[in-house]
N, C-alpha and C. Protein backbone atom coordinates (compact mmCIF):
# COMPACT_ATOMS: atom_id res chain seq x y z
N UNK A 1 10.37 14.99 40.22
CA UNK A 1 9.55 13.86 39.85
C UNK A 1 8.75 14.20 38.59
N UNK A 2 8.70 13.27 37.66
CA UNK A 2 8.08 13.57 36.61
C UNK A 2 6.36 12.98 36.59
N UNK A 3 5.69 14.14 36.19
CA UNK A 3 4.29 14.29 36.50
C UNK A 3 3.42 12.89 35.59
N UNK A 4 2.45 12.42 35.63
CA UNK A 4 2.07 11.78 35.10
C UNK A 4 1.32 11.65 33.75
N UNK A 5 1.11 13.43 33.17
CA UNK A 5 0.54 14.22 31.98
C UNK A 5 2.19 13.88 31.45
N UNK A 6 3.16 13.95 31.74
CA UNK A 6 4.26 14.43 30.94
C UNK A 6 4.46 12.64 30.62
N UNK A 7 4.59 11.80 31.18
CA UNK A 7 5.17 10.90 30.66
C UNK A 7 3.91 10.16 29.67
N UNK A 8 2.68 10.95 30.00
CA UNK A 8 1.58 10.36 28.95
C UNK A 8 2.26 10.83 27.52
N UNK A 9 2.58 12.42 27.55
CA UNK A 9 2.72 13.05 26.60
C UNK A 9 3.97 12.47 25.56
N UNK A 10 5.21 11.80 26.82
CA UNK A 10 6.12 11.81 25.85
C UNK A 10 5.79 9.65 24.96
N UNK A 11 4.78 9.61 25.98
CA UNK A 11 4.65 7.97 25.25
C UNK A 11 3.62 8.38 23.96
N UNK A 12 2.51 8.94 24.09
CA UNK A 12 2.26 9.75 23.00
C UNK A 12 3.22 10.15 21.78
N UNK A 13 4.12 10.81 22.09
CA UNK A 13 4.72 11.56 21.16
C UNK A 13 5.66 10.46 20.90
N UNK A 14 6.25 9.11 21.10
CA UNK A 14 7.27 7.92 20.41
C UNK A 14 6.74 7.59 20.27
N UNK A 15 5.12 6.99 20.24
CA UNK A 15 4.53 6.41 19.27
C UNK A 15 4.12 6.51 17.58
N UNK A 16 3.67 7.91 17.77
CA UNK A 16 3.91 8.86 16.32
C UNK A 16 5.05 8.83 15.96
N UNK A 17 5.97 9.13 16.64
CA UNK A 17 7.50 9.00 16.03
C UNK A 17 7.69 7.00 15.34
N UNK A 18 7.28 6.45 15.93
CA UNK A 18 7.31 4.99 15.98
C UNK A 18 6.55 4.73 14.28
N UNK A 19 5.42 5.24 14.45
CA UNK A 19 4.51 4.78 13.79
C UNK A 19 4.69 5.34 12.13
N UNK A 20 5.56 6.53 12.49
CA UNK A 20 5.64 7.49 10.98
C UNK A 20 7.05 6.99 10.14
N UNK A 21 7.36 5.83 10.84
CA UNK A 21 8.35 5.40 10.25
C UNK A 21 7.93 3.86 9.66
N UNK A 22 6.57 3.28 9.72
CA UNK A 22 5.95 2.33 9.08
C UNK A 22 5.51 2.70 8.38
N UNK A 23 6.23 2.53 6.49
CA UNK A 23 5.77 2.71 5.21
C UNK A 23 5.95 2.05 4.41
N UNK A 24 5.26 1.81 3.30
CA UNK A 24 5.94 0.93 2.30
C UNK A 24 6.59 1.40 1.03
N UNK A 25 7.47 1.18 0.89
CA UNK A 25 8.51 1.92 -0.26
C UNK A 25 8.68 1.48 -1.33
N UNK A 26 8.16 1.85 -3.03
CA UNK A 26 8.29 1.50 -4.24
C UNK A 26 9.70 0.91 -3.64
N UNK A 27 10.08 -0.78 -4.84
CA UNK A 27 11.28 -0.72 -5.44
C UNK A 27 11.34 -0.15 -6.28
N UNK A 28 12.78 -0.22 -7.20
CA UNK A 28 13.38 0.29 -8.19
C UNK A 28 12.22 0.18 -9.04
N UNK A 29 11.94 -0.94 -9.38
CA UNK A 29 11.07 -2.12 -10.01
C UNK A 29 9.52 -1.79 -9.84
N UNK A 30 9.39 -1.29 -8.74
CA UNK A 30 7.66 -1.12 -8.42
C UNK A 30 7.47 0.38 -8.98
N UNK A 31 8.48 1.45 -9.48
CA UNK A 31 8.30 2.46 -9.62
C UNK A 31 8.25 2.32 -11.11
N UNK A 32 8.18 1.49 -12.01
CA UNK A 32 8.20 1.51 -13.04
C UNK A 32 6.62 0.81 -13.25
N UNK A 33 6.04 0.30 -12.83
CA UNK A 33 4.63 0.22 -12.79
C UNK A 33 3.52 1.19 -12.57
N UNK A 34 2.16 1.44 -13.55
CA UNK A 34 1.27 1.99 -12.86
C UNK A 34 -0.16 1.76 -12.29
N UNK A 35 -0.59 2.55 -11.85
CA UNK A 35 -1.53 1.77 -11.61
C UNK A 35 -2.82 3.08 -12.75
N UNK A 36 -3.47 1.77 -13.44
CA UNK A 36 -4.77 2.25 -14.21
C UNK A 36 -6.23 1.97 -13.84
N UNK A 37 -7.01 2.40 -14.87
CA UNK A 37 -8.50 1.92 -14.89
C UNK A 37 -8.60 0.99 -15.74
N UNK A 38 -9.67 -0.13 -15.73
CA UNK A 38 -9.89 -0.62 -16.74
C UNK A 38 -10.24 -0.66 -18.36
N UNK A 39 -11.02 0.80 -18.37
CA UNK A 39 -10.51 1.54 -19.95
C UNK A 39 -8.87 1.36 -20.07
N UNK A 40 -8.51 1.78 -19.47
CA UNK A 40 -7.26 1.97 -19.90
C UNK A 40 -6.05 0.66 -20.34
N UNK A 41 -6.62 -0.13 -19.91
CA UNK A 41 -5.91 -1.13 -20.19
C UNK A 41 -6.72 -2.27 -21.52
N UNK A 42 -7.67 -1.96 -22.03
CA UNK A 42 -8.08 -2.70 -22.91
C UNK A 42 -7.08 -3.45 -24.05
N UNK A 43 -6.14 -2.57 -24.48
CA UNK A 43 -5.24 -3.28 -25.28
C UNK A 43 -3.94 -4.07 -24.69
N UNK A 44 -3.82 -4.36 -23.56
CA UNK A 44 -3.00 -4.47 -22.95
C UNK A 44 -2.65 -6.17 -22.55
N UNK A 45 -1.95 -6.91 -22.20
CA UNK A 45 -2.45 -8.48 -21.47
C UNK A 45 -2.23 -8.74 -20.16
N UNK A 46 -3.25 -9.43 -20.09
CA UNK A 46 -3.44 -9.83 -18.56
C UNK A 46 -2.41 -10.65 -18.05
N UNK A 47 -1.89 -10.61 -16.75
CA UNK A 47 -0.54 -11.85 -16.18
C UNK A 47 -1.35 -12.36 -15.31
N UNK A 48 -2.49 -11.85 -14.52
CA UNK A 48 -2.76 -12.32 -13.54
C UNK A 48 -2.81 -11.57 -12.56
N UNK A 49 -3.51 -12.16 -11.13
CA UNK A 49 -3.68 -10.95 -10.11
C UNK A 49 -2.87 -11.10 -8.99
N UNK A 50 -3.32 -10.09 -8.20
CA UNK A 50 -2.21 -9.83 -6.92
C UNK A 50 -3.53 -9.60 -5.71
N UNK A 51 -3.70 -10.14 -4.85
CA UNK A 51 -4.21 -9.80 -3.49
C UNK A 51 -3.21 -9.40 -2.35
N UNK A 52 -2.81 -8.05 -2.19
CA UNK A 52 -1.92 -7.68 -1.57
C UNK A 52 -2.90 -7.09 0.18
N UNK A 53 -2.15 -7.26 1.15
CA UNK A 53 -2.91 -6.55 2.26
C UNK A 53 -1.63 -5.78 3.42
N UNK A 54 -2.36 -4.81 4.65
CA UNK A 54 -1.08 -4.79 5.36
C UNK A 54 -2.10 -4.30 6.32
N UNK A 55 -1.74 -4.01 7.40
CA UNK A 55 -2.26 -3.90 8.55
C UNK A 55 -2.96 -2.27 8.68
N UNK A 56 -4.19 -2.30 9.19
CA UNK A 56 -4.64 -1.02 9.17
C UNK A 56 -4.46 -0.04 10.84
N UNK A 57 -3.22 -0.65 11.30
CA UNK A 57 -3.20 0.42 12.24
C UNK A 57 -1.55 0.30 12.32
N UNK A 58 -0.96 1.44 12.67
CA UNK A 58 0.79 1.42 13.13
C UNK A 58 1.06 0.91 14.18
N UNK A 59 1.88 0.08 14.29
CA UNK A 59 2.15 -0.66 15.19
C UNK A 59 0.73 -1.87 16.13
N UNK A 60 0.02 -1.81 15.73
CA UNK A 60 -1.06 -2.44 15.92
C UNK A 60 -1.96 -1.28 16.93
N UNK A 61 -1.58 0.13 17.42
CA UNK A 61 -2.48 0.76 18.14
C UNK A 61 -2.80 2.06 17.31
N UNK A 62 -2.12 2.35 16.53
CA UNK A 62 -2.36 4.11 16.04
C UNK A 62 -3.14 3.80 14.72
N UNK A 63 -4.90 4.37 14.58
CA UNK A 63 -5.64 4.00 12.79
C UNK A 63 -4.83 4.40 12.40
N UNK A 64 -4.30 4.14 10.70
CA UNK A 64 -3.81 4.58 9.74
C UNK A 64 -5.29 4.88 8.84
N UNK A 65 -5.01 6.03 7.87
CA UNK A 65 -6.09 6.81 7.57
C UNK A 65 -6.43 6.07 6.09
N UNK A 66 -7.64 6.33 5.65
CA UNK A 66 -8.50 5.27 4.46
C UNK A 66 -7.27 5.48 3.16
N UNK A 67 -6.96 6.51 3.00
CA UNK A 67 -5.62 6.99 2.21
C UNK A 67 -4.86 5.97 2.12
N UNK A 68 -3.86 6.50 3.35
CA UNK A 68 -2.96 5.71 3.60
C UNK A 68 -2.62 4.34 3.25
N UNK A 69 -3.71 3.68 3.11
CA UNK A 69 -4.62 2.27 4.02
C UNK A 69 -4.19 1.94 2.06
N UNK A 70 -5.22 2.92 0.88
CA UNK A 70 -5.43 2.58 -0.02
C UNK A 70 -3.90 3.31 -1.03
N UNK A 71 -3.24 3.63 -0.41
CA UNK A 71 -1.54 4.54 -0.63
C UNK A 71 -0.33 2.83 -0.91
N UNK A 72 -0.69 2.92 0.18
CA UNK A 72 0.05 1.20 0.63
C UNK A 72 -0.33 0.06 0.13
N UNK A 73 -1.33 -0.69 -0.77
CA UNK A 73 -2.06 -1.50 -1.18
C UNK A 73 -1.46 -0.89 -2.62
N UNK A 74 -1.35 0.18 -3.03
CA UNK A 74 -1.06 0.45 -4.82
C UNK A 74 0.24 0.21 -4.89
N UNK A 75 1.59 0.76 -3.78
CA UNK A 75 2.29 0.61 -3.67
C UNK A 75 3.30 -1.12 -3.68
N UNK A 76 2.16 -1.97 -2.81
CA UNK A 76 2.55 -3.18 -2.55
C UNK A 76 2.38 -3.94 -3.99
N UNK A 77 1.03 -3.66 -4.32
CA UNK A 77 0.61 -4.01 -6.23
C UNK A 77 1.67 -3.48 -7.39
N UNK A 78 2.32 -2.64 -7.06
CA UNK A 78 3.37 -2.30 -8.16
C UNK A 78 4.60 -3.27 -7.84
N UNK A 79 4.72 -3.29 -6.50
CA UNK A 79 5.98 -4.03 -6.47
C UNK A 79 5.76 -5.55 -6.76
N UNK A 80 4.70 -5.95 -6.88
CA UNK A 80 4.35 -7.34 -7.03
C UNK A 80 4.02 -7.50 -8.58
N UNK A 81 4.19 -6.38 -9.20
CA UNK A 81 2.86 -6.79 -10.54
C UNK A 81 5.01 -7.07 -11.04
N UNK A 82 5.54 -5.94 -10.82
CA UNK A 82 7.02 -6.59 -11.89
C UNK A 82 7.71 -7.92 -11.51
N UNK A 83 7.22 -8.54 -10.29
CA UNK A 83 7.79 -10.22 -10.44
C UNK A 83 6.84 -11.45 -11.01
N UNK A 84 5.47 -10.75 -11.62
CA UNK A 84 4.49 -11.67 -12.62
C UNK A 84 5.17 -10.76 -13.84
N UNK A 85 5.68 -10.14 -14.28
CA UNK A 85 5.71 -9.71 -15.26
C UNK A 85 5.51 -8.96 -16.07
N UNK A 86 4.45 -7.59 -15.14
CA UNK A 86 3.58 -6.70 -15.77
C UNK A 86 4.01 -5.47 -15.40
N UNK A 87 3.56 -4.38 -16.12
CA UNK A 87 3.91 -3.12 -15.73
C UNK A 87 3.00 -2.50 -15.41
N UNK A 88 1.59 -2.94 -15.07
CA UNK A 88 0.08 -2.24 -14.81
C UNK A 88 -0.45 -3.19 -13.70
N UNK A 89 -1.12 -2.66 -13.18
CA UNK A 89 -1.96 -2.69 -12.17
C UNK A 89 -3.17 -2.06 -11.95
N UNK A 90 -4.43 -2.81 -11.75
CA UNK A 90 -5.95 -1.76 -12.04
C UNK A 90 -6.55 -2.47 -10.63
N UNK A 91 -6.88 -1.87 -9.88
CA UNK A 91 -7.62 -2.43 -8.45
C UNK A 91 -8.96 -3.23 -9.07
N UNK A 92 -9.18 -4.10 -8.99
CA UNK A 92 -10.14 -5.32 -8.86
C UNK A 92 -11.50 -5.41 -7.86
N UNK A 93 -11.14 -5.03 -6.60
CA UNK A 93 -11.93 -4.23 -5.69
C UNK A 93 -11.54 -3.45 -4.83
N UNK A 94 -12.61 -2.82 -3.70
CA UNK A 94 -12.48 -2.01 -2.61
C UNK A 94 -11.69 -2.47 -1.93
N UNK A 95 -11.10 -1.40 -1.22
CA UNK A 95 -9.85 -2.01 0.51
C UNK A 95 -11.24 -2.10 1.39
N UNK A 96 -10.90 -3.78 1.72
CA UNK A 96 -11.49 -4.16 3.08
C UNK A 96 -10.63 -4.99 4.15
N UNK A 97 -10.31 -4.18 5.31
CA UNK A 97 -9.77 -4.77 6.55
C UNK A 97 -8.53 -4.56 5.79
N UNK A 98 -7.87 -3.88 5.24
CA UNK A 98 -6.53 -3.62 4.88
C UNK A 98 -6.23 -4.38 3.91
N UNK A 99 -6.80 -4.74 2.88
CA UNK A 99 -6.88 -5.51 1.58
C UNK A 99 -7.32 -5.34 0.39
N UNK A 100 -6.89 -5.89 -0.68
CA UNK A 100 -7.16 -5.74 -1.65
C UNK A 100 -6.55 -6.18 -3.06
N UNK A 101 -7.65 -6.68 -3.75
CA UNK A 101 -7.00 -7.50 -5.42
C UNK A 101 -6.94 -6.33 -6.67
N UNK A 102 -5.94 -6.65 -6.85
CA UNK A 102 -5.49 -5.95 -8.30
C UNK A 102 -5.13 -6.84 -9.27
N UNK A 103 -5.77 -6.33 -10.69
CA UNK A 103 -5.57 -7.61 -11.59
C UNK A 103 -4.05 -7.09 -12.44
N UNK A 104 -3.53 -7.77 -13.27
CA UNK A 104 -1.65 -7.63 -13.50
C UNK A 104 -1.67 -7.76 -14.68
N UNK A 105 -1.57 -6.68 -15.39
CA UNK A 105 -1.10 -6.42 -17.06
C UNK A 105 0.17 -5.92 -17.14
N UNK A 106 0.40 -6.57 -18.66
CA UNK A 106 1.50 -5.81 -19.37
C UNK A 106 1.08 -5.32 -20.43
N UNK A 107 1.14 -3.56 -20.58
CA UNK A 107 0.96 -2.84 -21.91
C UNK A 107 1.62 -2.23 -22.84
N UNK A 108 3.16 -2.26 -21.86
CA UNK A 108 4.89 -1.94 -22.75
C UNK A 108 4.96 -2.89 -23.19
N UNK A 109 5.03 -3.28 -24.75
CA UNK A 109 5.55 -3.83 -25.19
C UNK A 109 7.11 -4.25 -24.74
């Protein structure tokens, strides 16, 4: 009979397994974007912004860490800034509740 520590352990342990497989992955397209500061983009033009968000826990029970949280939000902004047209991305504000605006330049000619 299997003990009741062990089947905690192994629901434990497929959840992490579960959860480490929720990421968000540059496209082709999003890897050609970066993300800057606003110095940095002074010569550059604006397309417009992106309010991108995603959920701050895996699977809705495991936190995902402030990183992570702000990993996934730059990631989602690159892939969004190349279907306005831009190759930059500069965060606009803080991640709150798994969110956040980035404003959308192009500085490649």
């Amino acid at each position: 009979m299997i003990s009741k520590l062990r089947i905690a352990v192994l629901v434990t342990a497929t959840l992490f397994v579960l959860a480490s497989c929720e990421t968000i992955e540059l496209t082709i397209e999003g890897e050609k974007a970066r993300v800057l500061s606003p110095d940095d983009v002074k010569n550059c033009q604006k397309n417009g912004g992106a309010t991108v968000s995603i959920g701050e826990k895996y699977l809705g029970l495991v936190p995902k860490s402030p990183s992570t949280i702000a990993h996934q939000l730059q990631r989602l902004a690159r892939n969004s800034a190349i279907h306005m047209g831009g190759d930059t991305v500069v965060p606009m504000s803080k991640v709150d509740r798994g969110q956040q605006t980035f404003a959308v330049f192009r500085c490649i000619p």
